[in-house]
N, C-alpha and C. Protein backbone atom coordinates (compact mmCIF):
# COMPACT_ATOMS: atom_id res chain seq x y z
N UNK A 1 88.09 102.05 130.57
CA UNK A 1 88.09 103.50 130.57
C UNK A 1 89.49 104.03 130.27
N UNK A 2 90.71 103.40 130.69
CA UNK A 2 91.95 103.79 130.42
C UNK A 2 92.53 103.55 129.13
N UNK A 3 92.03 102.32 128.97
CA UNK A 3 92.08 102.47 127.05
C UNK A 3 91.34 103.44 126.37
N UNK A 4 90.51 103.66 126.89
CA UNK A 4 89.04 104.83 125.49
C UNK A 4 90.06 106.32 125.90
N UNK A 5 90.64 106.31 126.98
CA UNK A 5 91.36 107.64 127.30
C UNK A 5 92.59 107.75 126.69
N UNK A 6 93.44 106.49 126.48
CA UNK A 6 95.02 106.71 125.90
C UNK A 6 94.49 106.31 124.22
N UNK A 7 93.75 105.99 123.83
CA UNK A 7 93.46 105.60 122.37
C UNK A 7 93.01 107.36 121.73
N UNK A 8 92.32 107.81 123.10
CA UNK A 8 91.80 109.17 122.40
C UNK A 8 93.38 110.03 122.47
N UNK A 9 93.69 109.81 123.47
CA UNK A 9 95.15 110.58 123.40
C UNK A 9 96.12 110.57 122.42
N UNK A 10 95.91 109.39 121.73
CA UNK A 10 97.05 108.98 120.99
C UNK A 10 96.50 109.63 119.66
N UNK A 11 95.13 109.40 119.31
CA UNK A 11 94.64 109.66 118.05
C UNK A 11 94.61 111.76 118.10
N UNK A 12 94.26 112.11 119.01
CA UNK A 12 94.90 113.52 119.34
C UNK A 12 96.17 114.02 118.86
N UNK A 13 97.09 113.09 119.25
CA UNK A 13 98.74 113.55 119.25
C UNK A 13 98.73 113.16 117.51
N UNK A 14 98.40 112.48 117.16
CA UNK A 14 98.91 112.16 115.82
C UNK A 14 97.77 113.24 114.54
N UNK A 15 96.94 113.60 115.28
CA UNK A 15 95.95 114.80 114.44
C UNK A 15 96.67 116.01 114.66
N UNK A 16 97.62 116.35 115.43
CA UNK A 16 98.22 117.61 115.67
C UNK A 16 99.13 117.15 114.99
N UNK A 17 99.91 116.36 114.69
CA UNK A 17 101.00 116.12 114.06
C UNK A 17 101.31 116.11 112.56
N UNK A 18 99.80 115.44 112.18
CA UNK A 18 99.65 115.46 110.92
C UNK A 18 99.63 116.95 110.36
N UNK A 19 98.46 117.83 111.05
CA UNK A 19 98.09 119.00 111.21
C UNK A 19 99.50 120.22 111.15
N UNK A 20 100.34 120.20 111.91
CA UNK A 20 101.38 120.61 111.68
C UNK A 20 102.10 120.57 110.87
N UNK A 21 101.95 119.27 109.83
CA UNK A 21 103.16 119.04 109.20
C UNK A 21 102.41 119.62 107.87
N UNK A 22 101.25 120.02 107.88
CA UNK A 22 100.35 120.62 106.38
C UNK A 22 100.64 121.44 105.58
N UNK A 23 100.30 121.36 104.20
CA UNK A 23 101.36 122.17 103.44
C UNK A 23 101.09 123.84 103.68
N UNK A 24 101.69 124.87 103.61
CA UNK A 24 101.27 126.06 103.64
C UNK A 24 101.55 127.01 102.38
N UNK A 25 100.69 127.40 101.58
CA UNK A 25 101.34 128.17 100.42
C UNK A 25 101.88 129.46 101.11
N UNK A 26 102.75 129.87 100.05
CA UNK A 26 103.37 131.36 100.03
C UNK A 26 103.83 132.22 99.02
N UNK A 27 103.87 133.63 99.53
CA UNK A 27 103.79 134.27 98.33
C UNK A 27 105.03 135.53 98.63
N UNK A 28 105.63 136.15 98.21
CA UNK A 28 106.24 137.31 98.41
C UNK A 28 106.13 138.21 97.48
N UNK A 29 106.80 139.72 97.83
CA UNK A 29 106.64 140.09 96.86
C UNK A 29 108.19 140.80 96.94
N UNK A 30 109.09 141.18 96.12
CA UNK A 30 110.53 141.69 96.28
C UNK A 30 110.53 142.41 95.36
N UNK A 31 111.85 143.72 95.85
CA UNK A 31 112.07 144.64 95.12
C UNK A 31 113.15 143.94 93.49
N UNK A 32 112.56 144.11 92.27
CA UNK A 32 113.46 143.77 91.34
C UNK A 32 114.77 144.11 91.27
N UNK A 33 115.53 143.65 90.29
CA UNK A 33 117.19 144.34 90.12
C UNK A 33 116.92 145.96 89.63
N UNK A 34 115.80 146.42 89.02
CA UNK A 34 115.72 147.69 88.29
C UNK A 34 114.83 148.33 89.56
N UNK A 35 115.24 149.78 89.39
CA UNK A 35 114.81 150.35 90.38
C UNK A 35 113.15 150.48 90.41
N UNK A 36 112.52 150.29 89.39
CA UNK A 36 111.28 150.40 89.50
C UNK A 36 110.64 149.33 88.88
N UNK A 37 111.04 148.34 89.44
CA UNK A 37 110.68 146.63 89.26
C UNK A 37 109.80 146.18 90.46
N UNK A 38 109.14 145.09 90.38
CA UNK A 38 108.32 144.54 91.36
C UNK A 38 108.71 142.81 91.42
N UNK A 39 108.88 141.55 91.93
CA UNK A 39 108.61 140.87 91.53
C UNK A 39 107.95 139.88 92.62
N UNK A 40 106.39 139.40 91.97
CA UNK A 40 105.65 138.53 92.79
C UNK A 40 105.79 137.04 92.38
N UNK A 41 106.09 136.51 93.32
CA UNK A 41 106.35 134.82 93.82
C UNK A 41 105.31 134.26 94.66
N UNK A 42 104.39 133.21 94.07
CA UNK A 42 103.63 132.68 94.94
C UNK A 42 104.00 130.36 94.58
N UNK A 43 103.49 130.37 95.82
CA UNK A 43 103.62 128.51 95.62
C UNK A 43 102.44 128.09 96.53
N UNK A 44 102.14 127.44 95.04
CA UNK A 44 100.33 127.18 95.74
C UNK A 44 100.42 125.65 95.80
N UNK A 45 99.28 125.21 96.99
CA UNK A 45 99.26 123.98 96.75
C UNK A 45 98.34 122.98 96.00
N UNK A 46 97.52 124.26 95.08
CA UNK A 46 96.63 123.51 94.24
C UNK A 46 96.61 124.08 92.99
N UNK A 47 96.51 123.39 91.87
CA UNK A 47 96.88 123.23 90.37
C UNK A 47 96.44 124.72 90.22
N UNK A 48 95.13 125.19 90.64
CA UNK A 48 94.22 126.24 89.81
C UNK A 48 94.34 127.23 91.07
N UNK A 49 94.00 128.42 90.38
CA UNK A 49 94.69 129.69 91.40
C UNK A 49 94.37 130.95 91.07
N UNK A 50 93.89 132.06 91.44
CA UNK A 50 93.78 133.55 90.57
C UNK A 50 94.68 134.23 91.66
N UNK A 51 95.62 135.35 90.76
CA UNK A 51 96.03 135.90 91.11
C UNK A 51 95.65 137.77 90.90
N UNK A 52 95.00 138.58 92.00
CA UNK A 52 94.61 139.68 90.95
C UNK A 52 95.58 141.03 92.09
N UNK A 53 95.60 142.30 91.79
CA UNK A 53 95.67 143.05 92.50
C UNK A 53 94.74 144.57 92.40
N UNK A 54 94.51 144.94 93.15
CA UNK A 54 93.29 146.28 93.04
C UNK A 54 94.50 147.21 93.48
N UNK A 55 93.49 148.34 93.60
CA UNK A 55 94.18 149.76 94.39
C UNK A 55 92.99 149.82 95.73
N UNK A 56 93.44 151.35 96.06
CA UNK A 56 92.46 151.38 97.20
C UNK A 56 90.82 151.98 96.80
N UNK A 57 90.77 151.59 95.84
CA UNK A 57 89.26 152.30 95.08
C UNK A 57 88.67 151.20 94.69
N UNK A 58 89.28 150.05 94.84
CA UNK A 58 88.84 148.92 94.58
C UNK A 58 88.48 148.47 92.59
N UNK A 59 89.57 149.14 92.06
CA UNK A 59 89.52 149.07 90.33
C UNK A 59 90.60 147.42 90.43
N UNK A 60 90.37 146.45 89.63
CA UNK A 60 91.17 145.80 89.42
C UNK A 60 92.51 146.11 88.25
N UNK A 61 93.44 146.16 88.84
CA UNK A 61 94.42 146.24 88.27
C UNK A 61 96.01 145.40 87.45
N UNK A 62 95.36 144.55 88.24
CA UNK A 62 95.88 143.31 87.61
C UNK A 62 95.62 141.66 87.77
N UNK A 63 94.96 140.53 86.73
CA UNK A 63 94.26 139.80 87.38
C UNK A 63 94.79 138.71 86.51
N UNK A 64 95.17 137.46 86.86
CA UNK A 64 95.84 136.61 86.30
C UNK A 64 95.29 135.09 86.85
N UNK A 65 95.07 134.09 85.71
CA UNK A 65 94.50 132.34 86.33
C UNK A 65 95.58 131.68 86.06
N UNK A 66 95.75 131.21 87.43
CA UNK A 66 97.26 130.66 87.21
C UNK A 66 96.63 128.76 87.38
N UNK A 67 97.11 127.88 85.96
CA UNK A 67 97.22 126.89 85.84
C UNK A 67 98.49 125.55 86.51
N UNK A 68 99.45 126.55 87.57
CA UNK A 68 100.04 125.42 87.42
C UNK A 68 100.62 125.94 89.54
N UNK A 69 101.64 125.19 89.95
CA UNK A 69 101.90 125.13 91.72
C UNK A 69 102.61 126.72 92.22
N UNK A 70 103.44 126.78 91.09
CA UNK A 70 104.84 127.70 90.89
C UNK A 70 104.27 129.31 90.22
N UNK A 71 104.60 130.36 90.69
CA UNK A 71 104.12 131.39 90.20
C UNK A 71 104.76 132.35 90.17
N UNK A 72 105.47 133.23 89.22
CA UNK A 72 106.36 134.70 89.60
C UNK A 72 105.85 135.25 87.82
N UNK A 73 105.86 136.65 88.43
CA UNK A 73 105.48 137.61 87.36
C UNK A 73 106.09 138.75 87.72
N UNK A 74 107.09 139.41 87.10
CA UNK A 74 107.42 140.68 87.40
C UNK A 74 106.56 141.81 86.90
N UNK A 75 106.90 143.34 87.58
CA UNK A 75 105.78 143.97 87.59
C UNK A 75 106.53 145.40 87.08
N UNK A 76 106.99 145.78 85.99
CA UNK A 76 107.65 147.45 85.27
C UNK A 76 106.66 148.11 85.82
N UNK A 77 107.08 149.13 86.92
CA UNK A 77 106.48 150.08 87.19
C UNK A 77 107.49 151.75 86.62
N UNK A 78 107.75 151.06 85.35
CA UNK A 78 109.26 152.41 84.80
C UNK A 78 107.52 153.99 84.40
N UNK A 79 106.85 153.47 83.94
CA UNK A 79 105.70 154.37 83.43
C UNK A 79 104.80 155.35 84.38
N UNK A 80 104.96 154.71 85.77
CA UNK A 80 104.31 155.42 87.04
C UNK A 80 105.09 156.38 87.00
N UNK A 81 104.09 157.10 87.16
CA UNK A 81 104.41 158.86 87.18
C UNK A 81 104.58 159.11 89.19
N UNK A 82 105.07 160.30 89.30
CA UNK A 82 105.21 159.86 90.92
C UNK A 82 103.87 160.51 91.80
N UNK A 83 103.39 160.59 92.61
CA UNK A 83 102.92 160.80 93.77
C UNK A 83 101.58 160.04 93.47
N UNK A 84 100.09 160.86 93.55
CA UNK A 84 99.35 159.71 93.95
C UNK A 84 98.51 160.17 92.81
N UNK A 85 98.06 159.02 92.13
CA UNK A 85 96.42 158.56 90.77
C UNK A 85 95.25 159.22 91.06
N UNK A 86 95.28 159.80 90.17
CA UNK A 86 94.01 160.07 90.26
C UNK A 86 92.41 159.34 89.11
């Protein structure tokens, strides 16, 4: 019984461990050098990937299949007119 208990223990500790150490993608998004720049950075951990963005009306507004881990696309927002779309 004290073996089936420290064998389960052990196989526990090393599933959290593994578990922890798992890759996590990420993405940001930062203000460009130009004042009305955008730029999105993502790092995925699998080859194939979509990247899209909507508004709050749910129109897609920008939608991109990304083939490869590594991802940045800057975003000229010099043409936005100011306050809110109609």
């Amino acid at each position: 019984m004290k073996n089936i208990l420290k064998s389960t223990a052990v196989a526990a500790l090393m599933f959290i461990s593994l578990t922890s150490m798992a890759y996590e993608p990420s993405t940001s998004l930062i203000k460009g050098s130009d004042a009305k720049s955008l730029v999105f950075e993502m790092v995925s951990p699998s080859e194939a990937s979509s990247v899209s963005m909507s508004d709050d009306k749910g129109h897609t507004l920008f939608y991109d299949y990304v083939m490869s881990t590594d991802y940045s696309k800057l975003f000229n927002l010099k043409t936005l007119k100011l306050g809110p779309t109609i």
